[in-house]
PDB file of N, CA and C in Angstrom:
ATOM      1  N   UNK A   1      75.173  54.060 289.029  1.00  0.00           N
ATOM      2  CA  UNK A   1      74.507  54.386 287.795  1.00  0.00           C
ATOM      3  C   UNK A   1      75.207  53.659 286.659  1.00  0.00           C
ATOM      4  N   UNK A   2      74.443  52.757 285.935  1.00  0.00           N
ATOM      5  CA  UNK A   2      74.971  52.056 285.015  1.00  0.00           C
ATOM      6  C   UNK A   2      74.923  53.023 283.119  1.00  0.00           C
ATOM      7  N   UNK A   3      75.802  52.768 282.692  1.00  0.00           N
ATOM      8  CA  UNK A   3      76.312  53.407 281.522  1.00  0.00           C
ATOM      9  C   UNK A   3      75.062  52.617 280.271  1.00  0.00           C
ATOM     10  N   UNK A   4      74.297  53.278 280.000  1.00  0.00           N
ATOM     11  CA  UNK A   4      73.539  52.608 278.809  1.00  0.00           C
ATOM     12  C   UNK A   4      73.767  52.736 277.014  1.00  0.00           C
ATOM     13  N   UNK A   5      73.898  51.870 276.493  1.00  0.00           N
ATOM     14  CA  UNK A   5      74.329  52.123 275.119  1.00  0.00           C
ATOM     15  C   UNK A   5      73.042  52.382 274.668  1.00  0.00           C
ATOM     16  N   UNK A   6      73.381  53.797 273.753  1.00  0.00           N
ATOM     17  CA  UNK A   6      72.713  54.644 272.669  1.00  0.00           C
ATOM     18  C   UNK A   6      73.853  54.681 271.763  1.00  0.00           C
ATOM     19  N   UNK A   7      73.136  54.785 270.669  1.00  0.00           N
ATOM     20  CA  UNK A   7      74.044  55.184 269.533  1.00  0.00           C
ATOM     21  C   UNK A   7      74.959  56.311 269.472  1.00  0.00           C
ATOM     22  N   UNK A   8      76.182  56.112 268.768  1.00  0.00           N
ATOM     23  CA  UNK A   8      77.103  57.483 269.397  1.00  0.00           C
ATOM     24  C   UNK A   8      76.528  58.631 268.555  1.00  0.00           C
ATOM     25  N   UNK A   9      77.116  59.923 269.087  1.00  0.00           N
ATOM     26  CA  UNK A   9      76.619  61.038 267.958  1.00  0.00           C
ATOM     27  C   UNK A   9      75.109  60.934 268.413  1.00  0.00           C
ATOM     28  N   UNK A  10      74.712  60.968 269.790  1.00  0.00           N
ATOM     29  CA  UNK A  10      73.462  61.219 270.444  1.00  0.00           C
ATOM     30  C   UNK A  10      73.154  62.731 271.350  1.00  0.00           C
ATOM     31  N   UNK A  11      72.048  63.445 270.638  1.00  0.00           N
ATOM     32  CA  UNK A  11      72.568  64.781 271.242  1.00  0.00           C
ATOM     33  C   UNK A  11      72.748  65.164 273.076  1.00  0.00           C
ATOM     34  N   UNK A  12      72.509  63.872 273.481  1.00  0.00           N
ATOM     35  CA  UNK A  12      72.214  64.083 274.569  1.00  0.00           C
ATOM     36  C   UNK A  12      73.220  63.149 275.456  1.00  0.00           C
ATOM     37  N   UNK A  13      74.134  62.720 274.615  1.00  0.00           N
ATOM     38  CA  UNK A  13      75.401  62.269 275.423  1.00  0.00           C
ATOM     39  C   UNK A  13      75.981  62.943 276.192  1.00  0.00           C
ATOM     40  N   UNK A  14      76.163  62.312 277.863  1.00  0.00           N
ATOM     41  CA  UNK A  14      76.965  63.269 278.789  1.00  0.00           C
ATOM     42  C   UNK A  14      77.957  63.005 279.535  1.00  0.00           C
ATOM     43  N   UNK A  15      79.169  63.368 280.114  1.00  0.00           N
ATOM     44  CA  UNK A  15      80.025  62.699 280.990  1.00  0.00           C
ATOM     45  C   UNK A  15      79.966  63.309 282.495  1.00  0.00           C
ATOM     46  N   UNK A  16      80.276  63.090 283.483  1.00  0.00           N
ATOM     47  CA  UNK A  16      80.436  63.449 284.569  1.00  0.00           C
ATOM     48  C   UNK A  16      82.552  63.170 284.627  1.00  0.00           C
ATOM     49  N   UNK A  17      83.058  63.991 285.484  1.00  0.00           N
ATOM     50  CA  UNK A  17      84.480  63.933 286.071  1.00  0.00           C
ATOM     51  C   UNK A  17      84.576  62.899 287.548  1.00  0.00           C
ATOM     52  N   UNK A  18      85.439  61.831 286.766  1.00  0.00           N
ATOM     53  CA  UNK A  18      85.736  60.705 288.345  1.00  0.00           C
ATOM     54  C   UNK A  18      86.932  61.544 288.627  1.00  0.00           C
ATOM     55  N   UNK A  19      86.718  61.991 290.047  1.00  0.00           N
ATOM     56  CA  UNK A  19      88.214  62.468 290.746  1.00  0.00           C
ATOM     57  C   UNK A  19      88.164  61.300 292.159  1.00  0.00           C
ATOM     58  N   UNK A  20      89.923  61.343 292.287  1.00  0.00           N
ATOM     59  CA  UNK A  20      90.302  60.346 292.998  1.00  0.00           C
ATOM     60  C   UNK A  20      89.718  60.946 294.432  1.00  0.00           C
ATOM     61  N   UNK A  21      90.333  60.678 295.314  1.00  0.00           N
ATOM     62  CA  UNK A  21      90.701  61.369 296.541  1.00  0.00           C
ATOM     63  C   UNK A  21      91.913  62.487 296.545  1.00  0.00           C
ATOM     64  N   UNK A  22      93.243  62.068 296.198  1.00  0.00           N
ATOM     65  CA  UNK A  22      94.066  62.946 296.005  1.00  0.00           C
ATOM     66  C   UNK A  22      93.838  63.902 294.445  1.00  0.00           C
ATOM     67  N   UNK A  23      92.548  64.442 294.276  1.00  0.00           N
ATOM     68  CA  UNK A  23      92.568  64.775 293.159  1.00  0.00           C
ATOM     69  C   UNK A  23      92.270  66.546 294.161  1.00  0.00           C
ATOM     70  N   UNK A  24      92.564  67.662 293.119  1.00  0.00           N
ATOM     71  CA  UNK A  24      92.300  68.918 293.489  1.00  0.00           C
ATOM     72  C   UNK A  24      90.596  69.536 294.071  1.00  0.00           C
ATOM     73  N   UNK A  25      90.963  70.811 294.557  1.00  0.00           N
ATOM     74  CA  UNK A  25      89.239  71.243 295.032  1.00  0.00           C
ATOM     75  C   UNK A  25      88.638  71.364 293.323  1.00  0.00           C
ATOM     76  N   UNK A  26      89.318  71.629 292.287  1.00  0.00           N
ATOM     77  CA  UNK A  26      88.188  71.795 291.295  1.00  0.00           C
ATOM     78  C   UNK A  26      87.765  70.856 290.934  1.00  0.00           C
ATOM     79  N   UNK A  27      87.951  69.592 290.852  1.00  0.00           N
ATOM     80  CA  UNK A  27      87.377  68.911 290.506  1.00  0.00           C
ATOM     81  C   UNK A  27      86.415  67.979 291.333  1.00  0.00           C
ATOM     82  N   UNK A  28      86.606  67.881 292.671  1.00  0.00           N
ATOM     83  CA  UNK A  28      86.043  67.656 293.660  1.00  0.00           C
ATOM     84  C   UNK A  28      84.144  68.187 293.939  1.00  0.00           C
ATOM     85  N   UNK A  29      84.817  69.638 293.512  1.00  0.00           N
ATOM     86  CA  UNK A  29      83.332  70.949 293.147  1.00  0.00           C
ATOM     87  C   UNK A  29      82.560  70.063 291.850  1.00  0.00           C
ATOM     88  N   UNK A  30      82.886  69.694 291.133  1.00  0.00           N
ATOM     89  CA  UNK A  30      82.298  68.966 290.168  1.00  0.00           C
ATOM     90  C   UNK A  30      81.432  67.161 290.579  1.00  0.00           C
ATOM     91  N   UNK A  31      81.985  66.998 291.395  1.00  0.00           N
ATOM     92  CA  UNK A  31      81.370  65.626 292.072  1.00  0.00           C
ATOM     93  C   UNK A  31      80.288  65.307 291.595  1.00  0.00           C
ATOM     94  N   UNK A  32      79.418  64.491 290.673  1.00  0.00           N
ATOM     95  CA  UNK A  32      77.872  64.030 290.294  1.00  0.00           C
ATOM     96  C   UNK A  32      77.147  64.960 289.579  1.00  0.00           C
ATOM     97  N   UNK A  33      78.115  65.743 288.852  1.00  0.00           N
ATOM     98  CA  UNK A  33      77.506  66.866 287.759  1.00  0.00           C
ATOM     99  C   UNK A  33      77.952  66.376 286.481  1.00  0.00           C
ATOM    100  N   UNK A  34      77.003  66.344 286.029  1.00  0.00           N
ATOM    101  CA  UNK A  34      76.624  65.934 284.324  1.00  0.00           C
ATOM    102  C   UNK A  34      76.727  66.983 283.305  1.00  0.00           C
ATOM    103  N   UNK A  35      77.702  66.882 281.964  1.00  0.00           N
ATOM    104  CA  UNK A  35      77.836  68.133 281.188  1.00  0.00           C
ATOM    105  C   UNK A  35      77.673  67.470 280.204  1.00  0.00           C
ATOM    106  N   UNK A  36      76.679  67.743 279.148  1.00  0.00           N
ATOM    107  CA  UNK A  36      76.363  67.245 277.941  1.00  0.00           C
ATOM    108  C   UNK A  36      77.919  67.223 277.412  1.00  0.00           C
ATOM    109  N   UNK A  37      78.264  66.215 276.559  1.00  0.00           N
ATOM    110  CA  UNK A  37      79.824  65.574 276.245  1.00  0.00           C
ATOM    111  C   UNK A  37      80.205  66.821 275.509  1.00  0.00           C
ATOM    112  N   UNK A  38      79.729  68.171 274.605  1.00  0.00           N
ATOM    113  CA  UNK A  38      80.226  68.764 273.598  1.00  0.00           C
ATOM    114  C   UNK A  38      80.506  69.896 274.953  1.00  0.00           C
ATOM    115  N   UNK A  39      79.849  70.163 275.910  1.00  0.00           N
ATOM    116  CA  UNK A  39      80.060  71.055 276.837  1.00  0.00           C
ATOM    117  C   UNK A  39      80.630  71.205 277.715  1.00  0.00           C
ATOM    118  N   UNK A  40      81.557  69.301 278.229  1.00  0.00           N
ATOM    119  CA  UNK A  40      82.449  69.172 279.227  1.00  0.00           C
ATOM    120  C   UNK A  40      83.615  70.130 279.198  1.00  0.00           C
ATOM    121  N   UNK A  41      84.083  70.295 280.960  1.00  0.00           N
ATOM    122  CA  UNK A  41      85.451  70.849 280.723  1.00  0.00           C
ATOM    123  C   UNK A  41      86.625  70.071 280.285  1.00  0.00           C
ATOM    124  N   UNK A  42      87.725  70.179 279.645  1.00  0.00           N
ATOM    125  CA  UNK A  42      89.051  69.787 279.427  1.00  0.00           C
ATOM    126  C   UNK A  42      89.675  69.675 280.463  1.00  0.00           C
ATOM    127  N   UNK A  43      89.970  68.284 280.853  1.00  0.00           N
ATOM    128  CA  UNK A  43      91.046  67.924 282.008  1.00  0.00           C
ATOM    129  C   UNK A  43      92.565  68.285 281.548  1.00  0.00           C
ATOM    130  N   UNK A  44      93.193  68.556 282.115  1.00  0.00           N
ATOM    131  CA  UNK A  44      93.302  68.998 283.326  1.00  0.00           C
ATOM    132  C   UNK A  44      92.329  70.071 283.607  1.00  0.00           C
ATOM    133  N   UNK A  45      91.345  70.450 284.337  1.00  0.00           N
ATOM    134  CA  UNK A  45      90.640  71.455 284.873  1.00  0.00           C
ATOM    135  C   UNK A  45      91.403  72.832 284.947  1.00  0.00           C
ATOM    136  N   UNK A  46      90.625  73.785 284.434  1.00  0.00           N
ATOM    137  CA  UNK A  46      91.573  74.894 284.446  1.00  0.00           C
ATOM    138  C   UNK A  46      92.398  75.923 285.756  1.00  0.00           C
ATOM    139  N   UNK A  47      91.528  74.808 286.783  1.00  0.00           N
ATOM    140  CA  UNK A  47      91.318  75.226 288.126  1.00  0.00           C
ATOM    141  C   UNK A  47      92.373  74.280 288.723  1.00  0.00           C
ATOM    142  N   UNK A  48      92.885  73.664 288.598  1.00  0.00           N
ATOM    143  CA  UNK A  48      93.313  72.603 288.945  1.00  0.00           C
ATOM    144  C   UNK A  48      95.001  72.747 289.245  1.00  0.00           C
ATOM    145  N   UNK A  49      94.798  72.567 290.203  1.00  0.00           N
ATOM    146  CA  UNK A  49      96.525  72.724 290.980  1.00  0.00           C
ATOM    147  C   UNK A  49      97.444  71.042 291.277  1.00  0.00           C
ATOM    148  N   UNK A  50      96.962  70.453 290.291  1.00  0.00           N
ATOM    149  CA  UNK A  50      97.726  69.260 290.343  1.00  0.00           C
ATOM    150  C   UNK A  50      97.725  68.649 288.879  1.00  0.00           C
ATOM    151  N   UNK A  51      98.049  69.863 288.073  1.00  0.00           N
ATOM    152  CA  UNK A  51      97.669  69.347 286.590  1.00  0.00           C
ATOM    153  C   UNK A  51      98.757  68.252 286.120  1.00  0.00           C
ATOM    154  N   UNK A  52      99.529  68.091 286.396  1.00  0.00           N
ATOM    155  CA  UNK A  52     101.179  67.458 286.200  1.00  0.00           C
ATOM    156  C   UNK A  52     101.030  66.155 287.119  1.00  0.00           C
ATOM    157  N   UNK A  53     100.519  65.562 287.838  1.00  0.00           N
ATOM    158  CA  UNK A  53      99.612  64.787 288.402  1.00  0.00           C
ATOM    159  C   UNK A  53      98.495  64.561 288.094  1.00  0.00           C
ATOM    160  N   UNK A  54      97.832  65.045 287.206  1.00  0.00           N
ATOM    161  CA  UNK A  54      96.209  64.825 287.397  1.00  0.00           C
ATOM    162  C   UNK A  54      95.716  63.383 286.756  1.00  0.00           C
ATOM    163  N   UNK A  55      94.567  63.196 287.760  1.00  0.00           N
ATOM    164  CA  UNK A  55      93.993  61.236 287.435  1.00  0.00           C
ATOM    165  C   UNK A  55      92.889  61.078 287.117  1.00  0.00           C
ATOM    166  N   UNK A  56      92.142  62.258 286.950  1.00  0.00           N
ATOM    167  CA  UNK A  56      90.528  62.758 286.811  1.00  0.00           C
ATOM    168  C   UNK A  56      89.980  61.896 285.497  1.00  0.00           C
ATOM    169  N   UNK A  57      89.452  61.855 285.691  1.00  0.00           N
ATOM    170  CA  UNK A  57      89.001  61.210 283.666  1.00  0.00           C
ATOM    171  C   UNK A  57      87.702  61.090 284.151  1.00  0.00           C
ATOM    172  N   UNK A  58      87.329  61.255 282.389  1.00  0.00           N
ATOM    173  CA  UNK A  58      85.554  61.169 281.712  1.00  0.00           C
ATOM    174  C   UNK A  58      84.950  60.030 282.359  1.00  0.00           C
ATOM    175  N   UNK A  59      83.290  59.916 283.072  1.00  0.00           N
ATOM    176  CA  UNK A  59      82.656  58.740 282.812  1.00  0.00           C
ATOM    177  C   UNK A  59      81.748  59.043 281.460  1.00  0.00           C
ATOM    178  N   UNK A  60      81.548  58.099 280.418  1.00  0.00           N
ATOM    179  CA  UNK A  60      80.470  58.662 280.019  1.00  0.00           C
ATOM    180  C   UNK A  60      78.878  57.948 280.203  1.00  0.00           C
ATOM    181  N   UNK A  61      78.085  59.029 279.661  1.00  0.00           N
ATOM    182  CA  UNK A  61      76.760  58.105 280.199  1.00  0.00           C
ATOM    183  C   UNK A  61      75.649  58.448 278.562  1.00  0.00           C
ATOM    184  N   UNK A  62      74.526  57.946 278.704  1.00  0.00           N
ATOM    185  CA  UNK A  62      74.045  58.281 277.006  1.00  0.00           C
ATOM    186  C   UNK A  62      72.899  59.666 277.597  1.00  0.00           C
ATOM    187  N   UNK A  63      72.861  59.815 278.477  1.00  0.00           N
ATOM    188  CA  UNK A  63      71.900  60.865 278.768  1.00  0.00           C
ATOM    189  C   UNK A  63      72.573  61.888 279.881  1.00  0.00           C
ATOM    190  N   UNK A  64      72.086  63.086 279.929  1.00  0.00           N
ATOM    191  CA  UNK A  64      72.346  64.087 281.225  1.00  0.00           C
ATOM    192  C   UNK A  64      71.688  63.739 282.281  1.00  0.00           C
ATOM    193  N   UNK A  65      70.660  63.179 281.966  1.00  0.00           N
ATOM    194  CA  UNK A  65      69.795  63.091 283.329  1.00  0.00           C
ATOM    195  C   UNK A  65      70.184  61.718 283.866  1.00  0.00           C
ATOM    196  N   UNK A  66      69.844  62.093 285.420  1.00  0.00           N
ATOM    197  CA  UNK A  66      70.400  61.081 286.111  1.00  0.00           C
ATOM    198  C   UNK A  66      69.574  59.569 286.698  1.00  0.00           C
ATOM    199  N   UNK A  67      68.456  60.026 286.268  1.00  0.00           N
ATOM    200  CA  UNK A  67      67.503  59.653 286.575  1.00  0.00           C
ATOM    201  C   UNK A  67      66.106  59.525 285.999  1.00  0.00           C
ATOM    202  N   UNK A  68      64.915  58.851 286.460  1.00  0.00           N
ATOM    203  CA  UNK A  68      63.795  58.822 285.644  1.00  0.00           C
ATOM    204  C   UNK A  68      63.103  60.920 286.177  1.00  0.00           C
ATOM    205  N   UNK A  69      62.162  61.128 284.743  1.00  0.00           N
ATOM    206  CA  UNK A  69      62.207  62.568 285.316  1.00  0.00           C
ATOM    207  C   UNK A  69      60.926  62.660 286.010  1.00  0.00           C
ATOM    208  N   UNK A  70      59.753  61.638 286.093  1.00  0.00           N
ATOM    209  CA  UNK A  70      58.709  61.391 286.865  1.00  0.00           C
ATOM    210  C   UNK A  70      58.604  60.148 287.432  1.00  0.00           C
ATOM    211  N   UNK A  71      57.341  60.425 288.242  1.00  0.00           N
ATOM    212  CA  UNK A  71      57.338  59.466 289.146  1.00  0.00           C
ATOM    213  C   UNK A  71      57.242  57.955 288.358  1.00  0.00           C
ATOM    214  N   UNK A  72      56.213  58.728 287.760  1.00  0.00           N
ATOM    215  CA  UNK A  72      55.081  57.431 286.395  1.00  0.00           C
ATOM    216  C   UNK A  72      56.648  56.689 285.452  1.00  0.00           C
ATOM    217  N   UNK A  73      57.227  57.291 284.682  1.00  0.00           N
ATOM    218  CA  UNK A  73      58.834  57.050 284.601  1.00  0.00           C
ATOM    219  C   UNK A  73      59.189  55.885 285.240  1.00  0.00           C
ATOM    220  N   UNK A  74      59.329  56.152 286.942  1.00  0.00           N
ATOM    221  CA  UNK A  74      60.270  55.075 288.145  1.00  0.00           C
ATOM    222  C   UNK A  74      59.398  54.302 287.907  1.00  0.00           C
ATOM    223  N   UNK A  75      58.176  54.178 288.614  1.00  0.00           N
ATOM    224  CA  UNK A  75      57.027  53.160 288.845  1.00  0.00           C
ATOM    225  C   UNK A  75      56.453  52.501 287.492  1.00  0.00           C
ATOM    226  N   UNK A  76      56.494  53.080 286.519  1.00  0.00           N
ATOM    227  CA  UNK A  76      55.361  52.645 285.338  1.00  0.00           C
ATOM    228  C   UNK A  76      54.045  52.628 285.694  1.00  0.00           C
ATOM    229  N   UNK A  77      53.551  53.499 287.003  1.00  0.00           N
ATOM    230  CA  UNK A  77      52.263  53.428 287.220  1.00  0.00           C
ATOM    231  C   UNK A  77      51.387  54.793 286.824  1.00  0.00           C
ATOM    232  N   UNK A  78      50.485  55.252 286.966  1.00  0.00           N
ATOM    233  CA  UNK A  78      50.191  56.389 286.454  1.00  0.00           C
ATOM    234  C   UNK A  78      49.020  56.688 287.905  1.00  0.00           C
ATOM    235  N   UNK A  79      49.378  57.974 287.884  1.00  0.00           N
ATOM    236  CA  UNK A  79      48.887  58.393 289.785  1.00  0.00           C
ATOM    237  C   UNK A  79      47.909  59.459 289.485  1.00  0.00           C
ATOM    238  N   UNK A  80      46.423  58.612 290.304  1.00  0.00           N
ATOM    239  CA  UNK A  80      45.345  59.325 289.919  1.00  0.00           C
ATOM    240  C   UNK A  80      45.329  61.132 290.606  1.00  0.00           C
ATOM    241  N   UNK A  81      44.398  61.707 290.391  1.00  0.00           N
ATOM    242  CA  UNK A  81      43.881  62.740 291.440  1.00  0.00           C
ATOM    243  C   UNK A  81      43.609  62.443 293.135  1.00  0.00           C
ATOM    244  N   UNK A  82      44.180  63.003 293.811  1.00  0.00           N
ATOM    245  CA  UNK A  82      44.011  62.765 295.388  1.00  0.00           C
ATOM    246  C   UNK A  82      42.398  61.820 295.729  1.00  0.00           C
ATOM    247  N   UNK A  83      41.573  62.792 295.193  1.00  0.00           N
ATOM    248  CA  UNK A  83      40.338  61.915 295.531  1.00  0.00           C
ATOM    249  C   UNK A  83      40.594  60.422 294.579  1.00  0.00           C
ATOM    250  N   UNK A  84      41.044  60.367 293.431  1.00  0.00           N
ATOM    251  CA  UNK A  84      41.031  59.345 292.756  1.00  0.00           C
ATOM    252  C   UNK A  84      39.726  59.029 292.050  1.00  0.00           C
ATOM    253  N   UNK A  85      39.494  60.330 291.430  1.00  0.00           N
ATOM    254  CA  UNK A  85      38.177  60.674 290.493  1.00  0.00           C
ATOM    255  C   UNK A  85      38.745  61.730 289.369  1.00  0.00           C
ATOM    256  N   UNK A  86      38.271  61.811 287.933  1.00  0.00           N
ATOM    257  CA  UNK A  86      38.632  62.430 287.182  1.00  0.00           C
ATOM    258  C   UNK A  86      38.306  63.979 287.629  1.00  0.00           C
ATOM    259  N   UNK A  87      39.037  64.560 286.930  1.00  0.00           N
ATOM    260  CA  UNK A  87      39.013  65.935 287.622  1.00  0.00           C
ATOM    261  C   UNK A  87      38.921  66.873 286.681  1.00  0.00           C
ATOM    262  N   UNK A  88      38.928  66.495 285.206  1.00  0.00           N
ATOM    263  CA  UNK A  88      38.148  67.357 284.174  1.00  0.00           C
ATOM    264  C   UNK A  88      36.700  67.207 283.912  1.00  0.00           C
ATOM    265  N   UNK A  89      36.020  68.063 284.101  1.00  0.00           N
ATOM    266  CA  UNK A  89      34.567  68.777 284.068  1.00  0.00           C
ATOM    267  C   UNK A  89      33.858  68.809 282.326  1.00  0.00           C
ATOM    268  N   UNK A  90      34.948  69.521 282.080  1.00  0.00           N
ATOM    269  CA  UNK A  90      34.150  69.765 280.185  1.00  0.00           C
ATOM    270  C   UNK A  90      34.630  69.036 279.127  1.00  0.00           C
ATOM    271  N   UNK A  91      33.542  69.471 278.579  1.00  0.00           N
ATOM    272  CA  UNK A  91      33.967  68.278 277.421  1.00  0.00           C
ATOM    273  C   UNK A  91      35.129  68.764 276.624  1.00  0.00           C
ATOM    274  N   UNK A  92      35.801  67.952 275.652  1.00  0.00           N
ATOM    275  CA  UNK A  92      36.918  68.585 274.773  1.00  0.00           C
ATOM    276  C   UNK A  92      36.781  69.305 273.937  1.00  0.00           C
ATOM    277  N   UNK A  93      37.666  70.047 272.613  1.00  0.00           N
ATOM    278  CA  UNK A  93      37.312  70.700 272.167  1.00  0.00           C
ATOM    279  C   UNK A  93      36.766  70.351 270.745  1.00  0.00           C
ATOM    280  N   UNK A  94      37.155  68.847 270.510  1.00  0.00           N
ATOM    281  CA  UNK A  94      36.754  68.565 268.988  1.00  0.00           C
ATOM    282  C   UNK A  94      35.393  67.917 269.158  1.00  0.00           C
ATOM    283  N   UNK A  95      34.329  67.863 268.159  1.00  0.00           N
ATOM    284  CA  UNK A  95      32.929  67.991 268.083  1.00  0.00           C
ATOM    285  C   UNK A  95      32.755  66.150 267.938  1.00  0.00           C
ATOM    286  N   UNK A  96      34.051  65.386 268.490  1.00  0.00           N
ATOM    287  CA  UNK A  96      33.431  64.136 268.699  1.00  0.00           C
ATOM    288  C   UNK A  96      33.652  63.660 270.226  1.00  0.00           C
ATOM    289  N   UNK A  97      34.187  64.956 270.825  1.00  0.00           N
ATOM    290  CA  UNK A  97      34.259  65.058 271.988  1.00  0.00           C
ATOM    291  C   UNK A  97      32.881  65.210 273.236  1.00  0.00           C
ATOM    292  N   UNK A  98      31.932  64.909 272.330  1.00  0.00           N
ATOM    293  CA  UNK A  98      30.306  65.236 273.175  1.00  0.00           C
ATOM    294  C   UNK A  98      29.784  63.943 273.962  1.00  0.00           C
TER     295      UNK A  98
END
């Protein structure tokens, strides 16, 4: 997952925790979890039994999400109804809608 620049002071800036191998179970439990940046925990982890050692550090990323959140998103395509026929019946509600 590549790091995309947004402007800083974005409400939706997030980091995930890189732990090594020799890093503790708490941070390990954290593996590919995203915490909006104002909501991350403070390393050393409070859980963390190798605080005097610890190698953990911030990635950051400009969004929480990890990913596109629809399909139409990934593809840029837009995915009809199964039959692949419109599937609203009535007309709308404004009177140039007839």
């Amino acid at each position: 997952m590549a790091e995309v620049n947004k402007p800083a002071g974005s409400r939706w800036n997030a980091v995930s925790i890189l732990s090594s191998s020799g890093s503790c179970e708490a941070a390990k439990a954290l593996k590919g979890q995203r915490f909006l940046s104002a909501q991350a925990p403070r390393l050393p982890l409070a859980g963390c039994t190798r605080a005097a050692q610890c190698t953990c550090v911030y990635r950051k990323f400009a969004d929480r999400r990890a990913g596109p959140r629809r399909e139409e998103d990934a593809t840029g395509m837009r995915r009809l109804s199964p039959e692949g026929k419109e599937r609203r019946n009535r007309r709308g509600r404004r009177k140039t809608d007839e």
